[in-house]
C-alpha atoms as a PDB file:
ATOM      1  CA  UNK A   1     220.268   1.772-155.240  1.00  0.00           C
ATOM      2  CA  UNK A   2     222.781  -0.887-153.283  1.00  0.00           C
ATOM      3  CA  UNK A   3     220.203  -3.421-153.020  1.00  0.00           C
ATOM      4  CA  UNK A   4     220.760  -6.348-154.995  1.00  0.00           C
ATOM      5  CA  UNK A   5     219.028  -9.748-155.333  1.00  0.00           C
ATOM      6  CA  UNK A   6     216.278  -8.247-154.739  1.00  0.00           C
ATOM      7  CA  UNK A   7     212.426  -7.867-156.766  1.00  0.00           C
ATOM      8  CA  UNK A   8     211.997  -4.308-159.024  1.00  0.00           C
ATOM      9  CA  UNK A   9     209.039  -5.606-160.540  1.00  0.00           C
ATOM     10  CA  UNK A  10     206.391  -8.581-160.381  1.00  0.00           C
ATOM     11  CA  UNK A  11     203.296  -9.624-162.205  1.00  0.00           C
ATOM     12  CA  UNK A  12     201.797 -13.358-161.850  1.00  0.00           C
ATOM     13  CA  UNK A  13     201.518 -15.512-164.436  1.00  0.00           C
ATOM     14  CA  UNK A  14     203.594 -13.124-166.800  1.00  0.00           C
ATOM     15  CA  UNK A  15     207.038 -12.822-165.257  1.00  0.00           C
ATOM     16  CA  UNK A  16     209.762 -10.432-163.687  1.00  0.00           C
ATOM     17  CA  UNK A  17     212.155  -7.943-163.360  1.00  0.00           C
ATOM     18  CA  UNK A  18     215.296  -8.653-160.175  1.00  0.00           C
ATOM     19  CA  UNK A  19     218.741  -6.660-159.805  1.00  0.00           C
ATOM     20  CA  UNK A  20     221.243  -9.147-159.310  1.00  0.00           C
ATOM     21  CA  UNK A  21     224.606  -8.844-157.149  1.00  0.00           C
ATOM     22  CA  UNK A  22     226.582  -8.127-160.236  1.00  0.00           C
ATOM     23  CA  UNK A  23     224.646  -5.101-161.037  1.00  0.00           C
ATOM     24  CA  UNK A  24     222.802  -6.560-164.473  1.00  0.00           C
ATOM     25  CA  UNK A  25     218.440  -6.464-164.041  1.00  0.00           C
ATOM     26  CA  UNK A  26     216.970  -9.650-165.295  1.00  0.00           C
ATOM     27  CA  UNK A  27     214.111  -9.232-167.021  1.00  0.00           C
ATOM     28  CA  UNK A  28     212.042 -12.837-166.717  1.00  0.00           C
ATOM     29  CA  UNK A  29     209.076 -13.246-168.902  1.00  0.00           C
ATOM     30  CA  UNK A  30     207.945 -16.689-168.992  1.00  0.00           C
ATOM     31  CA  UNK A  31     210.845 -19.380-169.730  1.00  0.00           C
ATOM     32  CA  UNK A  32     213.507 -16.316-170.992  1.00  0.00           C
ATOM     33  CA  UNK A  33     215.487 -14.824-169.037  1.00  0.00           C
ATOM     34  CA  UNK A  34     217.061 -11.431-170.339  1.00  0.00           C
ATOM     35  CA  UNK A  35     220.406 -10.733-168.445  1.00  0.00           C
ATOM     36  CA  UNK A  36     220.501  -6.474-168.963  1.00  0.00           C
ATOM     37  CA  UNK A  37     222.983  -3.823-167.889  1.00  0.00           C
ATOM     38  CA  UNK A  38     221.320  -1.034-166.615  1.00  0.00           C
ATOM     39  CA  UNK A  39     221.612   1.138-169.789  1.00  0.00           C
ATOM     40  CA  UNK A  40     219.922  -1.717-171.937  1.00  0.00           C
ATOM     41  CA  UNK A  41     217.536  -1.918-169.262  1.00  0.00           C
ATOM     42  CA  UNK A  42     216.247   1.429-169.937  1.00  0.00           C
ATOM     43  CA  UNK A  43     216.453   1.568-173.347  1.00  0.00           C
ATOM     44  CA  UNK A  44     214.598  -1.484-173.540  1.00  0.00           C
ATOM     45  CA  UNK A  45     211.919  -0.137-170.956  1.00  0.00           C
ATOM     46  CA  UNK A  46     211.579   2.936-172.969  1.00  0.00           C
ATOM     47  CA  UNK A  47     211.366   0.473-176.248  1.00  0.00           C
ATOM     48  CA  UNK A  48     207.936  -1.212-174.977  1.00  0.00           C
ATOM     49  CA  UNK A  49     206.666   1.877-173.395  1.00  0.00           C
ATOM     50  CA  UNK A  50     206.560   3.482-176.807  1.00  0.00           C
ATOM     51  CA  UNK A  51     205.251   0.646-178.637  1.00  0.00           C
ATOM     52  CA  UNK A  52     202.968   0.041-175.979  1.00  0.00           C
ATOM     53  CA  UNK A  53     201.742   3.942-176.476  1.00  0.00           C
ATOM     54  CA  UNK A  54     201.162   3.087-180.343  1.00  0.00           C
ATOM     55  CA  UNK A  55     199.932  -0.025-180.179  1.00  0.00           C
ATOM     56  CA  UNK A  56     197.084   1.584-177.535  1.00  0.00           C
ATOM     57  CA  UNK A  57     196.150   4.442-180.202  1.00  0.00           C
ATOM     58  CA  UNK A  58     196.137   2.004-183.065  1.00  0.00           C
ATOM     59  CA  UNK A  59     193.867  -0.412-181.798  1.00  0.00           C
ATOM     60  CA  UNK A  60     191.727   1.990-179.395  1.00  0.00           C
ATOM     61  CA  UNK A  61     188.578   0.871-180.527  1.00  0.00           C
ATOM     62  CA  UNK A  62     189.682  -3.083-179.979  1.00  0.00           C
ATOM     63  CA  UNK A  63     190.981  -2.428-176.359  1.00  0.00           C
ATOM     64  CA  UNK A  64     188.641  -3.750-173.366  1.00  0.00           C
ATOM     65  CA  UNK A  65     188.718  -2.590-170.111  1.00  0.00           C
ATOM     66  CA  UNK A  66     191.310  -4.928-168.961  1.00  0.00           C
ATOM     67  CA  UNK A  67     193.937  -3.668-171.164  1.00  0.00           C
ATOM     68  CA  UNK A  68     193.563  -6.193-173.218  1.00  0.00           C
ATOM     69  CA  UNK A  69     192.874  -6.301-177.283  1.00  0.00           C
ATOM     70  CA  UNK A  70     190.836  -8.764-178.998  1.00  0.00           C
ATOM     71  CA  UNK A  71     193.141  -9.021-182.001  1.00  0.00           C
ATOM     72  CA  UNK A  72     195.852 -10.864-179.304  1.00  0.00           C
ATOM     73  CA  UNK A  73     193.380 -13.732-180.129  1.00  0.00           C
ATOM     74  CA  UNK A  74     194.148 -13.315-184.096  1.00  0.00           C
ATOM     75  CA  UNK A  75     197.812 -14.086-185.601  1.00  0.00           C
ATOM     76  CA  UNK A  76     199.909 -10.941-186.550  1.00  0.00           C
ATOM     77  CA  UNK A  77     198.963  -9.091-189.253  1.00  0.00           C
ATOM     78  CA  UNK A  78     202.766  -8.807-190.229  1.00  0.00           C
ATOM     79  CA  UNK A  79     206.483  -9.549-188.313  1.00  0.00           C
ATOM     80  CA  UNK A  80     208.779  -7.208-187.470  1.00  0.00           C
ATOM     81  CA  UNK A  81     212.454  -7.855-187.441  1.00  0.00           C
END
């Protein structure tokens, strides 16, 4: 890819993804901005996509049509460092 500057990903109200000139992806959600080289990038993307997956089979029955789970309106059960 030799575009740079330039929008991978966007979704309203949540935030980002942009390549920048120097090659790193920035990966805006909300007020953070996550400066990534591409390997991160990936590795992070993967990351989600897998804890997404669980996260979908563990709370199947909770999930509405949007996506969205109705424990998101509940604190955490537990943190995870």
């Amino acid at each position: 890819m030799k575009s740079t500057n330039m929008v991978l990903a966007e979704n309203h109200g949540l935030g980002s993804v942009r390549i920048c000139e120097c090659g790193s992806l920035n990966l805006n959600i909300g007020p953070i901005t996550l400066h990534l080289d591409p390997e991160a990038f990936l590795k992070t993307a993967v990351l989600l996509q897998q804890a997404a997956e669980l996260y979908l089979k563990r709370n199947e029955p909770q999930t509405t049509a949007s996506g969205l789970s109705a424990a998101c309106t509940s604190p955490p059960s537990r943190l995870i460092n």
